[in-house]
C-alpha atoms as a PDB file:
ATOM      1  CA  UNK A   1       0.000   0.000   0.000  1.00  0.00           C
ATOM      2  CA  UNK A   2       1.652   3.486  -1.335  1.00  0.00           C
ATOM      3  CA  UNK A   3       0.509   6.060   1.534  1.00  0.00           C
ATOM      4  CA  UNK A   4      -1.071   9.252   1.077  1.00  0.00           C
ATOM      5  CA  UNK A   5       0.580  11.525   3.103  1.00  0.00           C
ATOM      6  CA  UNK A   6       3.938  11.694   5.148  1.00  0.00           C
ATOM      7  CA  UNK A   7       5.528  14.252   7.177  1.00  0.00           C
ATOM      8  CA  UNK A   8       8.832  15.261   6.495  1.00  0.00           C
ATOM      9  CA  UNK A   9      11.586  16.027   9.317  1.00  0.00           C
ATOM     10  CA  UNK A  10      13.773  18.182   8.454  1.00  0.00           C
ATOM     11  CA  UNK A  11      16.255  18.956  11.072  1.00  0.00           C
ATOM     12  CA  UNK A  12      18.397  22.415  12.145  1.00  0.00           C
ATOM     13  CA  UNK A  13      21.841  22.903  11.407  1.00  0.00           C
ATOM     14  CA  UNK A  14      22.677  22.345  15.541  1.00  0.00           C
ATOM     15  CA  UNK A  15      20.660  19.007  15.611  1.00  0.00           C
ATOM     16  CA  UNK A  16      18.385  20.721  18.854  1.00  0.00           C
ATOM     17  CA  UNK A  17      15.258  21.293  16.287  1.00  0.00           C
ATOM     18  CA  UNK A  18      13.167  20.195  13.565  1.00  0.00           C
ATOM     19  CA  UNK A  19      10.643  21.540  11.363  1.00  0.00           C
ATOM     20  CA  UNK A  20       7.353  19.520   9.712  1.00  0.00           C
ATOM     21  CA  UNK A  21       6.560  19.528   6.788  1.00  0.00           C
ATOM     22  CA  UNK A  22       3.283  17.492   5.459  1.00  0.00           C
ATOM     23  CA  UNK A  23       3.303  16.411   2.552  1.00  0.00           C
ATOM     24  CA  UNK A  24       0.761  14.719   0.027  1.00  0.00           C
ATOM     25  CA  UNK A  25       1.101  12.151  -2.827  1.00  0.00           C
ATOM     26  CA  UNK A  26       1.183  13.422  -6.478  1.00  0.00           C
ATOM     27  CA  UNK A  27       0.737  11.659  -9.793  1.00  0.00           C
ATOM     28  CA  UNK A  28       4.365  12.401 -10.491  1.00  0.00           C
ATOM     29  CA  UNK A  29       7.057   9.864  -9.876  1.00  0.00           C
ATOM     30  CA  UNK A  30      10.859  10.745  -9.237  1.00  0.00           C
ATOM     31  CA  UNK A  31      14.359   9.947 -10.805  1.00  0.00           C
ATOM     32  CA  UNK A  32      14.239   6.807  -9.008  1.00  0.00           C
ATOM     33  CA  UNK A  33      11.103   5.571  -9.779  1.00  0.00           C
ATOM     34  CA  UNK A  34       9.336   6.231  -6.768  1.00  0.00           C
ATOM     35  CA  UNK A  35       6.006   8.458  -6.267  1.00  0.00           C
ATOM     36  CA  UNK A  36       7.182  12.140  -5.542  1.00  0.00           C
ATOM     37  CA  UNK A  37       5.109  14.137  -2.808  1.00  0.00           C
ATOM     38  CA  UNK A  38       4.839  17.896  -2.387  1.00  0.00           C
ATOM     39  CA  UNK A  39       3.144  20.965   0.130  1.00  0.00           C
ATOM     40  CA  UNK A  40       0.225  22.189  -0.653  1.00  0.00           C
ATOM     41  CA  UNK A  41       2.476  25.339  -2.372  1.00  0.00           C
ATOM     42  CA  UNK A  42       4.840  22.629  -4.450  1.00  0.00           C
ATOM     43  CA  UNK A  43       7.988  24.566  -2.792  1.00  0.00           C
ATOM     44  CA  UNK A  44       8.953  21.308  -1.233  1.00  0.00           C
ATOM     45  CA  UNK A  45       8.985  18.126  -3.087  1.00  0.00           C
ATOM     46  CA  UNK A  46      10.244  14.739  -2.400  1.00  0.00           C
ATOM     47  CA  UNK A  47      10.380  11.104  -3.923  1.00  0.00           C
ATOM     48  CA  UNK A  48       9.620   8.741  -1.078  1.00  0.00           C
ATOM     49  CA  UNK A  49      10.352   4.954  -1.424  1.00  0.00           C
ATOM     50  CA  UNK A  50       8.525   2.035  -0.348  1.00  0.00           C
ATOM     51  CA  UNK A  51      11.399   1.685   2.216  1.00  0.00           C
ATOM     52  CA  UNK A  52      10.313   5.473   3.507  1.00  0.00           C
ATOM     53  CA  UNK A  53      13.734   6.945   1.909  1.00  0.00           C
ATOM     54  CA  UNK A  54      13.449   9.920   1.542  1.00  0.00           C
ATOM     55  CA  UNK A  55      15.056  12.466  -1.868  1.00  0.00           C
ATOM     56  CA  UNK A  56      14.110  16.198  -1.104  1.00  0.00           C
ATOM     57  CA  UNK A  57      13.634  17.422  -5.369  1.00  0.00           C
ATOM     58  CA  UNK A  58      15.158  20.677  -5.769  1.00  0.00           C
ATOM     59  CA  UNK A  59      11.650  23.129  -7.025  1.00  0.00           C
ATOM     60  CA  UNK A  60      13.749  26.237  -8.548  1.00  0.00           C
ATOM     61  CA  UNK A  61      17.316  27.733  -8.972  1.00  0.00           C
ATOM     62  CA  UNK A  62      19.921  27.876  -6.245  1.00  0.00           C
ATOM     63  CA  UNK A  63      18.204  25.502  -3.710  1.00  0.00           C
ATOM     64  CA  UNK A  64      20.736  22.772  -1.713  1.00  0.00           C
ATOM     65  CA  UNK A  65      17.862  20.035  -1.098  1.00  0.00           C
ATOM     66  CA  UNK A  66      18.505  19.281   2.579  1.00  0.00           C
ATOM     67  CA  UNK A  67      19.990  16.104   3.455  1.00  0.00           C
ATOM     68  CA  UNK A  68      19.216  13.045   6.396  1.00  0.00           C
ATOM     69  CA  UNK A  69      14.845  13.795   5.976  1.00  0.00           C
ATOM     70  CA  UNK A  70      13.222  11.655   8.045  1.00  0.00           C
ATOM     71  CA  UNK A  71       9.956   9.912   6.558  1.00  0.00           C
ATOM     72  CA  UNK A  72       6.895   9.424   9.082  1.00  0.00           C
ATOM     73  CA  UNK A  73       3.672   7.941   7.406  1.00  0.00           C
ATOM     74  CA  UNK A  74       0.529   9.560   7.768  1.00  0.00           C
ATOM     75  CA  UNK A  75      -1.701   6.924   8.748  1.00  0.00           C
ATOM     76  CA  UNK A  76      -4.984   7.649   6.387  1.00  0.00           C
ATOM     77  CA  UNK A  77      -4.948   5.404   3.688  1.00  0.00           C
ATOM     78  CA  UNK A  78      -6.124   5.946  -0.057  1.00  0.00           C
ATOM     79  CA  UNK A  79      -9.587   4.402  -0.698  1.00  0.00           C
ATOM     80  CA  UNK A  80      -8.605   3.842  -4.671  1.00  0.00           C
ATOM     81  CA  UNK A  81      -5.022   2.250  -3.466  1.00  0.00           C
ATOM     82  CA  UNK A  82      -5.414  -1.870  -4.942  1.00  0.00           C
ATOM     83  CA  UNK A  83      -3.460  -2.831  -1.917  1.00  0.00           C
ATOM     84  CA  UNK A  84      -5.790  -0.715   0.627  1.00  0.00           C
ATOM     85  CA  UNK A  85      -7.721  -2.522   3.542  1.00  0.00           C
ATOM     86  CA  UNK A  86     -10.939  -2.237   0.884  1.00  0.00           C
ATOM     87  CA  UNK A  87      -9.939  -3.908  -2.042  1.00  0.00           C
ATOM     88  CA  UNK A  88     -11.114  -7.641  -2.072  1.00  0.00           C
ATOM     89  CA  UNK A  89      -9.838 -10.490  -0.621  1.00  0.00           C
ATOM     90  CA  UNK A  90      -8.314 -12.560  -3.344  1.00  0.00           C
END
């Protein structure tokens, strides 16, 4: 089952804080194959793998996509998703 949503974790420079960042599925998938998820404004976008690894995407001109983004799965689930809990038992 591909989740929905995630949060990212992205931490500060000293390690002491993070900041969250949700993040929804989109129809795109990334340089590795995987399905890419942005913001609501598309500034942050990242390919997330099945393993939760996370790629931040650079979105425009001089960004540094941050490195060591944690993954955390949202727990709703997608309703159309074949491998969701209401698809039929084969």
């Amino acid at each position: 089952m591909i989740p929905v949503r995630y949060e990212l974790v992205f931490p500060d420079d000293t390690g002491s804080g993070q900041d969250v960042v949700l993040v929804e599925r989109t129809s795109a998938k990334g340089p590795g194959g995987h399905p890419v998820y942005a913001d609501p404004t598309g500034i942050i976008r990242a390919e997330i793998s099945d393993h939760d690894e996370v790629r931040v995407l650079a979105t425009g001109g001089h960004q540094a996509p941050h490195a060591h983004v944690v993954a955390r799965r949202v727990t709703d689930v997608d309703p159309h998703d074949p491998a969701g809990p209401s698809a039929p038992a084969a």
